[in-house]
C-alpha atoms as a PDB file:
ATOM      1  CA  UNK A   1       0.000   0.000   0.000  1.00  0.00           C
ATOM      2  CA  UNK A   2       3.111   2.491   0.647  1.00  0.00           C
ATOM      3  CA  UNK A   3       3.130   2.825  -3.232  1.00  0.00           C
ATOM      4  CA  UNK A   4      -0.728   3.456  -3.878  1.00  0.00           C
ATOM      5  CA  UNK A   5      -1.615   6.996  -4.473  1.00  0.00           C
ATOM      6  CA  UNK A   6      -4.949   9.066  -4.064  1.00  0.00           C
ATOM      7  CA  UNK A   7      -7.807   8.193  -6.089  1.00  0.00           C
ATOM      8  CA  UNK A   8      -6.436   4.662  -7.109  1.00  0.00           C
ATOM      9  CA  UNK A   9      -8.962   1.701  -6.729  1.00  0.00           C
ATOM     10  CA  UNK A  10      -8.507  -0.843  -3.482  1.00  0.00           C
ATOM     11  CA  UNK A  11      -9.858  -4.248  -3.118  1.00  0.00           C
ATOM     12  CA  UNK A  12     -10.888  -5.507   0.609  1.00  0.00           C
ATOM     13  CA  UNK A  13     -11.971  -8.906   0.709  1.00  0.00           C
ATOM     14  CA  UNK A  14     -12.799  -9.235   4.972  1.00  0.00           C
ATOM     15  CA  UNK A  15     -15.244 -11.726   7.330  1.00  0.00           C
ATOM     16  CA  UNK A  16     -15.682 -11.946  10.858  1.00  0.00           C
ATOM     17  CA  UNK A  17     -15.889 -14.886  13.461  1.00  0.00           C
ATOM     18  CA  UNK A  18     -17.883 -15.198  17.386  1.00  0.00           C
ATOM     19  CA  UNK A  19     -16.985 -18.352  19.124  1.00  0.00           C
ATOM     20  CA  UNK A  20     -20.048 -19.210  20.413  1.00  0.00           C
ATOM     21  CA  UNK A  21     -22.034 -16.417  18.977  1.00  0.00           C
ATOM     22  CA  UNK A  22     -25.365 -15.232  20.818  1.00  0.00           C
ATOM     23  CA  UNK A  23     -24.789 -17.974  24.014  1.00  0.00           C
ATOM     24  CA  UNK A  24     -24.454 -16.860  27.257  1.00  0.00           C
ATOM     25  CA  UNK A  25     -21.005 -15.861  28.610  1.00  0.00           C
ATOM     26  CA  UNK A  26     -18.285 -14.379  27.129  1.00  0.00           C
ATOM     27  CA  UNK A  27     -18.267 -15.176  23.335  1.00  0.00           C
ATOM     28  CA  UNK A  28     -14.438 -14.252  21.690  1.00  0.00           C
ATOM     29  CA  UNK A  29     -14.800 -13.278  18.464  1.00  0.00           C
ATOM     30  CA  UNK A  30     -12.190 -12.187  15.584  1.00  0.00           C
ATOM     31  CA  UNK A  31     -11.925  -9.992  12.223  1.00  0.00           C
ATOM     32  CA  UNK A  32      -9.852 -10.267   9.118  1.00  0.00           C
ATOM     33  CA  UNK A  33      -9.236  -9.159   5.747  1.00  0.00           C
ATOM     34  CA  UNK A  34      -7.310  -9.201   2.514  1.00  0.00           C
ATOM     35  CA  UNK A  35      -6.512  -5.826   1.271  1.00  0.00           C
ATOM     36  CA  UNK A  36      -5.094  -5.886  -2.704  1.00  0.00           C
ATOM     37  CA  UNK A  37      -3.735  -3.034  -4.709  1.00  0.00           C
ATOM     38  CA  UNK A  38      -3.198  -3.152  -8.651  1.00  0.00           C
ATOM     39  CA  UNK A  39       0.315  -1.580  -9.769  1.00  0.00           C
ATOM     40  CA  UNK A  40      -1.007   0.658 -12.624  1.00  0.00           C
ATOM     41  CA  UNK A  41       2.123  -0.241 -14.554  1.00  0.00           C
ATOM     42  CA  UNK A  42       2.843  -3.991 -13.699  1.00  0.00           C
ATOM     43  CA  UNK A  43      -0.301  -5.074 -13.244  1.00  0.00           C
ATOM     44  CA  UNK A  44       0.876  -6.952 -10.475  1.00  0.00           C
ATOM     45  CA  UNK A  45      -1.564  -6.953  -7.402  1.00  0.00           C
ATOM     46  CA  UNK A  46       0.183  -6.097  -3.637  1.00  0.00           C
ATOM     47  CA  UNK A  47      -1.574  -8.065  -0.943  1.00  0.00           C
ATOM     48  CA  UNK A  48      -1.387  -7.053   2.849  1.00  0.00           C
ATOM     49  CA  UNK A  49      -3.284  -9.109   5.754  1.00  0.00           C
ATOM     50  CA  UNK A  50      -5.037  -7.848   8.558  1.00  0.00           C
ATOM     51  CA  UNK A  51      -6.917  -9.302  11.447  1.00  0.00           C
ATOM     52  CA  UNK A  52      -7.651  -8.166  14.957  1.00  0.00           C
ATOM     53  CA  UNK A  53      -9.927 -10.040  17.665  1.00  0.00           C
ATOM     54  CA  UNK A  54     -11.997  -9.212  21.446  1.00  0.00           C
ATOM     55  CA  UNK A  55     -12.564 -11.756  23.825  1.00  0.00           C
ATOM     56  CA  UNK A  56     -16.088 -10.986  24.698  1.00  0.00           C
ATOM     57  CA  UNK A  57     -17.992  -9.947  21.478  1.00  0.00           C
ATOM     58  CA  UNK A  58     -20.876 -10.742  18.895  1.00  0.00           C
ATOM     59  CA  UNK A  59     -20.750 -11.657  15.043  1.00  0.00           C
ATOM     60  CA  UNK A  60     -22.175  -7.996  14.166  1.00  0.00           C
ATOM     61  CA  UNK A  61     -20.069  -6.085  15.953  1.00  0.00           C
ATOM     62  CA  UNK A  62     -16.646  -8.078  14.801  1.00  0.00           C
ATOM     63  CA  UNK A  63     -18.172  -7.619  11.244  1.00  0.00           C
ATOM     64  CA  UNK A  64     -18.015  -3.756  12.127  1.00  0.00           C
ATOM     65  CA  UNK A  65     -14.511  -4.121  13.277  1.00  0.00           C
ATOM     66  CA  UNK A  66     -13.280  -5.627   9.935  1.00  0.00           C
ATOM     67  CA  UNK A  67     -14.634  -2.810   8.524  1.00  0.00           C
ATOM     68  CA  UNK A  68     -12.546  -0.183  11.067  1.00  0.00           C
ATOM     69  CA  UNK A  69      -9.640  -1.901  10.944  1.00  0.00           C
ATOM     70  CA  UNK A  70      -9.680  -1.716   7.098  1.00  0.00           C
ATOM     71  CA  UNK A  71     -10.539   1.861   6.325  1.00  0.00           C
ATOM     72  CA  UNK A  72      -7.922   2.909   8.908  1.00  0.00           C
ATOM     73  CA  UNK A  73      -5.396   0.922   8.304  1.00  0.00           C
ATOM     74  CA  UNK A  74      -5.323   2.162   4.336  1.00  0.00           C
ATOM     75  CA  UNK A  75      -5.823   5.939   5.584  1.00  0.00           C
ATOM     76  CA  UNK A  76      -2.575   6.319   7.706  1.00  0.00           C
ATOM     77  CA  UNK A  77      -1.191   6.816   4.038  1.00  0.00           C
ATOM     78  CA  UNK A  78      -3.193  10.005   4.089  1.00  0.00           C
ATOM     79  CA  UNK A  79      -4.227   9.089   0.510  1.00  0.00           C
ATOM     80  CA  UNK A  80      -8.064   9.144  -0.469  1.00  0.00           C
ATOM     81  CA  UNK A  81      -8.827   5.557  -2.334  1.00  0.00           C
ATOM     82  CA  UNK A  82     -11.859   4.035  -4.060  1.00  0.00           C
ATOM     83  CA  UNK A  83     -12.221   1.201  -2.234  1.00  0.00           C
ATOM     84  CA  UNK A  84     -14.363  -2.058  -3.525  1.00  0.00           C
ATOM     85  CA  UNK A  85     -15.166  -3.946   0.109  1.00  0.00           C
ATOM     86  CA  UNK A  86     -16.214  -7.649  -0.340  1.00  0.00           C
ATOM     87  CA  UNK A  87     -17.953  -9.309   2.459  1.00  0.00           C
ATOM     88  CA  UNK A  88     -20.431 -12.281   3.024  1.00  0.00           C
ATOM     89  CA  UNK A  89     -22.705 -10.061   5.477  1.00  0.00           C
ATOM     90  CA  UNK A  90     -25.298  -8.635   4.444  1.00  0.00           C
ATOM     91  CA  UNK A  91     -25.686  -6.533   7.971  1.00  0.00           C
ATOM     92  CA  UNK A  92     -22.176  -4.813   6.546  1.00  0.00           C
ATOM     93  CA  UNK A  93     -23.292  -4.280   3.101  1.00  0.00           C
ATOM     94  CA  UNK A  94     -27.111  -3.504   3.282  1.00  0.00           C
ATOM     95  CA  UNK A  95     -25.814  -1.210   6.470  1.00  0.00           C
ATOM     96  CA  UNK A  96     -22.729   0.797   4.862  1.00  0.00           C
ATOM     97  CA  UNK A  97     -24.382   1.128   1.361  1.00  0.00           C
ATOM     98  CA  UNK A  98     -27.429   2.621   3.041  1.00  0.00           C
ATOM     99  CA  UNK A  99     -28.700   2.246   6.220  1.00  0.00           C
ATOM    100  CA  UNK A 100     -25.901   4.333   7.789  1.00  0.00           C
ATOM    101  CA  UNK A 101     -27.126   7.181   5.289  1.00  0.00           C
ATOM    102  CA  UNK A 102     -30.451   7.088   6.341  1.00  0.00           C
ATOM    103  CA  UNK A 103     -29.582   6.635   9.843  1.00  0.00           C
ATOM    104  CA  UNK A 104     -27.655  10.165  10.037  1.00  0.00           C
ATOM    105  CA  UNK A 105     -30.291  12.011   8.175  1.00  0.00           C
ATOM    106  CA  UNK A 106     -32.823  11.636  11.320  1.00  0.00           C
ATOM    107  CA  UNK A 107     -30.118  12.293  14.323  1.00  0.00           C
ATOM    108  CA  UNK A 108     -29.161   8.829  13.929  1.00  0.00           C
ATOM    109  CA  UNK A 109     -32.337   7.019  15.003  1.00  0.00           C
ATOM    110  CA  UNK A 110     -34.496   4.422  13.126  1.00  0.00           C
ATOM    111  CA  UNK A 111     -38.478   3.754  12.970  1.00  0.00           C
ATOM    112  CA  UNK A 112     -38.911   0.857  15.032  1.00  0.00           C
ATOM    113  CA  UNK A 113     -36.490   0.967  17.989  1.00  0.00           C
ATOM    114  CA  UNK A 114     -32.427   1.761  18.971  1.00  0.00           C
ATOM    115  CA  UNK A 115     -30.001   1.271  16.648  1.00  0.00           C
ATOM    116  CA  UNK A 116     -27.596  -1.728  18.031  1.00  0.00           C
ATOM    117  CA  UNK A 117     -23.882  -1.575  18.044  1.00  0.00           C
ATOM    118  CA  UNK A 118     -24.693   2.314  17.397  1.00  0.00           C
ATOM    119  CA  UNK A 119     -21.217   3.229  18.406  1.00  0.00           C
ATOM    120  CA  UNK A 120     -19.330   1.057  16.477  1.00  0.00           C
ATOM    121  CA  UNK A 121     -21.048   2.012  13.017  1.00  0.00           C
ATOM    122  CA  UNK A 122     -20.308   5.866  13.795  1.00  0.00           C
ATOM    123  CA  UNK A 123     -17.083   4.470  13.803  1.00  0.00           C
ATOM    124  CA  UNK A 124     -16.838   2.513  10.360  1.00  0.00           C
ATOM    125  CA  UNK A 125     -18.742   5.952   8.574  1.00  0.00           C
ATOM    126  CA  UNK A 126     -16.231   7.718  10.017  1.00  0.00           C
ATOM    127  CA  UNK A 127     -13.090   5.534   8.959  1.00  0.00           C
ATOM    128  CA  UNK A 128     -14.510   5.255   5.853  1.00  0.00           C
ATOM    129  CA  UNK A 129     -16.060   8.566   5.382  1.00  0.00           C
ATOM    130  CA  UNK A 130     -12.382  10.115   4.149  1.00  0.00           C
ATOM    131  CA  UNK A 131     -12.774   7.617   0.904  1.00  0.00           C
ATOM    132  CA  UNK A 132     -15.192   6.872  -2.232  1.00  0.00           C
ATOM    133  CA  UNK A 133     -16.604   3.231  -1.337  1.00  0.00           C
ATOM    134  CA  UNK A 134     -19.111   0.742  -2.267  1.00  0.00           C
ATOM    135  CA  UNK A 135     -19.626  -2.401  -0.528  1.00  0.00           C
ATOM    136  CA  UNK A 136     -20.669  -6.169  -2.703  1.00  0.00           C
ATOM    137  CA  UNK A 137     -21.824  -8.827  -0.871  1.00  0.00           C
ATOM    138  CA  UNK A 138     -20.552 -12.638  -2.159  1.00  0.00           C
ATOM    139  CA  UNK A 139     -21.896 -15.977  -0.383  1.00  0.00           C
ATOM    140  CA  UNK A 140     -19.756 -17.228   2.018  1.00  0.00           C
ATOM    141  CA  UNK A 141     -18.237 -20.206   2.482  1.00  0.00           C
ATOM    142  CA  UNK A 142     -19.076 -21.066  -1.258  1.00  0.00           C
ATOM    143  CA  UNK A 143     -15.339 -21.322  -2.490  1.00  0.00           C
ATOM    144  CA  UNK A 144     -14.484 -17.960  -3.164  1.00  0.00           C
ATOM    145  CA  UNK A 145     -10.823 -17.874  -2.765  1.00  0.00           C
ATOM    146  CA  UNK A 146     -10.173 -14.045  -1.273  1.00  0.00           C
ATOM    147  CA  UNK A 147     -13.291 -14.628   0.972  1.00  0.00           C
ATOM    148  CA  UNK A 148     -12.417 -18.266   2.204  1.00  0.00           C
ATOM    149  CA  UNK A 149      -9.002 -16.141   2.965  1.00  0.00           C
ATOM    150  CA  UNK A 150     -10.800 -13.618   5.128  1.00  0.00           C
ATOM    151  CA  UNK A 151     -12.707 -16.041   6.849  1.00  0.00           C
ATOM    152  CA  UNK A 152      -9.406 -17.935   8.005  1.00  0.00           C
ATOM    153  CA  UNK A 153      -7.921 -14.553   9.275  1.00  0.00           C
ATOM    154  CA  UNK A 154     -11.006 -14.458  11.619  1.00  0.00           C
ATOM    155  CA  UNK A 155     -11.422 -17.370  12.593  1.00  0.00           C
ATOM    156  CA  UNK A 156      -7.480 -18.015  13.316  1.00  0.00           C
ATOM    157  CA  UNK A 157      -7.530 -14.219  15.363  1.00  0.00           C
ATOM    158  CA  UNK A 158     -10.794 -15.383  17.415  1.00  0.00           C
ATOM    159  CA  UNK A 159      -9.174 -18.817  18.481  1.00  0.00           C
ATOM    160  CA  UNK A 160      -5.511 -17.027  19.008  1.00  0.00           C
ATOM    161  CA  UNK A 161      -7.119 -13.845  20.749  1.00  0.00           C
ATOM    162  CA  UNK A 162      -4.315 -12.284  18.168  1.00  0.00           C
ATOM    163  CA  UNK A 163      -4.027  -8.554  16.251  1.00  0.00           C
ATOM    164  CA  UNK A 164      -2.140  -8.258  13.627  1.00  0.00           C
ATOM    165  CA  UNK A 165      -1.279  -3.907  14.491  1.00  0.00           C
ATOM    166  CA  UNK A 166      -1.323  -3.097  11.137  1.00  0.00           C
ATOM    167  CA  UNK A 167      -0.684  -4.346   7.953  1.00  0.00           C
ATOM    168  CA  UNK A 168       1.211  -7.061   7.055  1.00  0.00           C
ATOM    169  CA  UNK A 169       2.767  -8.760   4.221  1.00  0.00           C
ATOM    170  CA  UNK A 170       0.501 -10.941   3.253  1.00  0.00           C
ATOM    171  CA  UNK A 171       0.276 -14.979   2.956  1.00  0.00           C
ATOM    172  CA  UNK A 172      -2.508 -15.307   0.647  1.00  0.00           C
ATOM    173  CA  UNK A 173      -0.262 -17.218  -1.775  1.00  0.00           C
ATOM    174  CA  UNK A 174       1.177 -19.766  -0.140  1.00  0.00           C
ATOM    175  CA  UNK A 175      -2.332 -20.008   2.338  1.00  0.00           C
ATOM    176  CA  UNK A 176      -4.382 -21.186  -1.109  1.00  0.00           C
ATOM    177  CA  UNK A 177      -1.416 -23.588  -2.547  1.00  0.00           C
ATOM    178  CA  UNK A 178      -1.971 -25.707   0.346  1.00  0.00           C
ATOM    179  CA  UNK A 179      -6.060 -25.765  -0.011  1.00  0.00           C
ATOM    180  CA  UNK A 180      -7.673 -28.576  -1.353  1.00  0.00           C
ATOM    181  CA  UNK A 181      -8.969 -28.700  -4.966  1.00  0.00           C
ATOM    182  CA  UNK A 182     -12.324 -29.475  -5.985  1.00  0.00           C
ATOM    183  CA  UNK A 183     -15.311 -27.962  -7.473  1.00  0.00           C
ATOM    184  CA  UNK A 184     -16.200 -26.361  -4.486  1.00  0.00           C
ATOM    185  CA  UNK A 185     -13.265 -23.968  -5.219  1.00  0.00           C
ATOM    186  CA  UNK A 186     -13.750 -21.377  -7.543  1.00  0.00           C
ATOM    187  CA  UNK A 187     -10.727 -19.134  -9.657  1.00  0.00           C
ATOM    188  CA  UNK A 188      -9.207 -16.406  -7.620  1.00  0.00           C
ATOM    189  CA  UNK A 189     -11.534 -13.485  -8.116  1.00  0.00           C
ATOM    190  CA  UNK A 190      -9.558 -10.401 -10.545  1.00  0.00           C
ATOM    191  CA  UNK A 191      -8.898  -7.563  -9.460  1.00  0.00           C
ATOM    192  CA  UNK A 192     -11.974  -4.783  -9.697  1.00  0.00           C
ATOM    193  CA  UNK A 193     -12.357  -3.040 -13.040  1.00  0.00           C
ATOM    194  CA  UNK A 194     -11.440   0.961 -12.190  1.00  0.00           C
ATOM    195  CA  UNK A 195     -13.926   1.934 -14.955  1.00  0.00           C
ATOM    196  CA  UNK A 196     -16.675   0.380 -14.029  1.00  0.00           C
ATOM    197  CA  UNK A 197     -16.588   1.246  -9.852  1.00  0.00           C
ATOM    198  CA  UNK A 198     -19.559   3.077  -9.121  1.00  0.00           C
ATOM    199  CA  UNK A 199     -19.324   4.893  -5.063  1.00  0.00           C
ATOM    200  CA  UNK A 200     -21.750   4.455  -2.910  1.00  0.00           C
ATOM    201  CA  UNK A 201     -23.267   7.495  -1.800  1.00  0.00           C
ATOM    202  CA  UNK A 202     -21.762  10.024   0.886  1.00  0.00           C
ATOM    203  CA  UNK A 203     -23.687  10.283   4.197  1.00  0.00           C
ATOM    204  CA  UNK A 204     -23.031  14.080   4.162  1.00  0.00           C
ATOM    205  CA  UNK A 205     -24.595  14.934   0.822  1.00  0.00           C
ATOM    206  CA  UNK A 206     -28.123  12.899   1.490  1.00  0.00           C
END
């Protein structure tokens, strides 16, 4: 990422995991992602890894977390990206795409009762605010190589109780040489098309 400049395009690919999600007790939970750059020139993609994890948490919130982590992680740069941010939940998508927007145009309330984890989505608008964005769901656990990635991140960071602080080089590579083949694996997905990237809205201007 040291190399990507302002306005170029950035792929996140991230999931979540809650050990014991919704039981009583302390559930720990983890978030991870893949985070892939195109070199304008090369054409070769950069990878970095991230994954961070809370030992009393819920699925939702560790979904909001992989979204933090992300957008702040990619800001320190100071750079302004168009980010493309894959993830298998819906909550993240349908919620960052527009419920968020909706959400700060009444005072940040919703018909029909408080909005949960309230803090914590303030917090993703915010770290993502700074860039152009739109978030695409995919199914999980359907073979989709970047996502089946992201998933491991979480899961490993939930088990571990690990944080990655920061970036790091990635291990994507050598991570799917050592997966099974089969047809529940599909082709590594290519990198977004810059052209065709269409931003979801900005809370500000609705």
């Amino acid at each position: 990422m040291t190399r990507a400049k302002s306005g170029d395009l950035v792929a996140i690919y991230a999931d979540e995991s809650c050990i014991g999600n919704g039981r009583d007790g302390d559930n720990p939970g983890g978030a991870g992602g893949l985070i892939e750059w195109l070199h304008p020139k090369s054409n070769e993609v950069t990878r970095c890894d991230y994954w961070i994890s809370e030992p009393a948490t819920t699925n939702n919130r560790m979904a909001l977390r992989s979204v933090i982590e992300a957008f702040r992680a990619i800001s320190k740069s100071g750079n302004s990206y168009r980010v493309v941010f894959t993830s298998d939940s819906k909550y993240i998508v349908d919620g960052m795409n527009e419920w968020v927007h909706n959400w700060k145009a009444r005072g940040w309330k919703k018909k029909g009762g408080p909005i949960l984890n309230l803090e914590a989505w303030k917090e993703a608008l915010a770290a993502a605010s700074p860039h152009e964005f739109r978030f695409v769901w995919v199914q999980g656990h359907a073979g989709h190589p970047q996502n089946e990635y992201a998933n491991f991140l979480a899961t490993r960071a939930a088990g571990e109780q690990s944080n990655s602080r920061g970036l790091r080089e990635s291990e994507f590579g050598s991570w799917l040489a050592n997966q099974k083949e089969g047809p529940h694996w599909k082709e590594t997905a290519p990198f977004p098309d810059l052209h065709s990237f269409r931003p979801s809205k900005r809370a500000w201007t609705i």
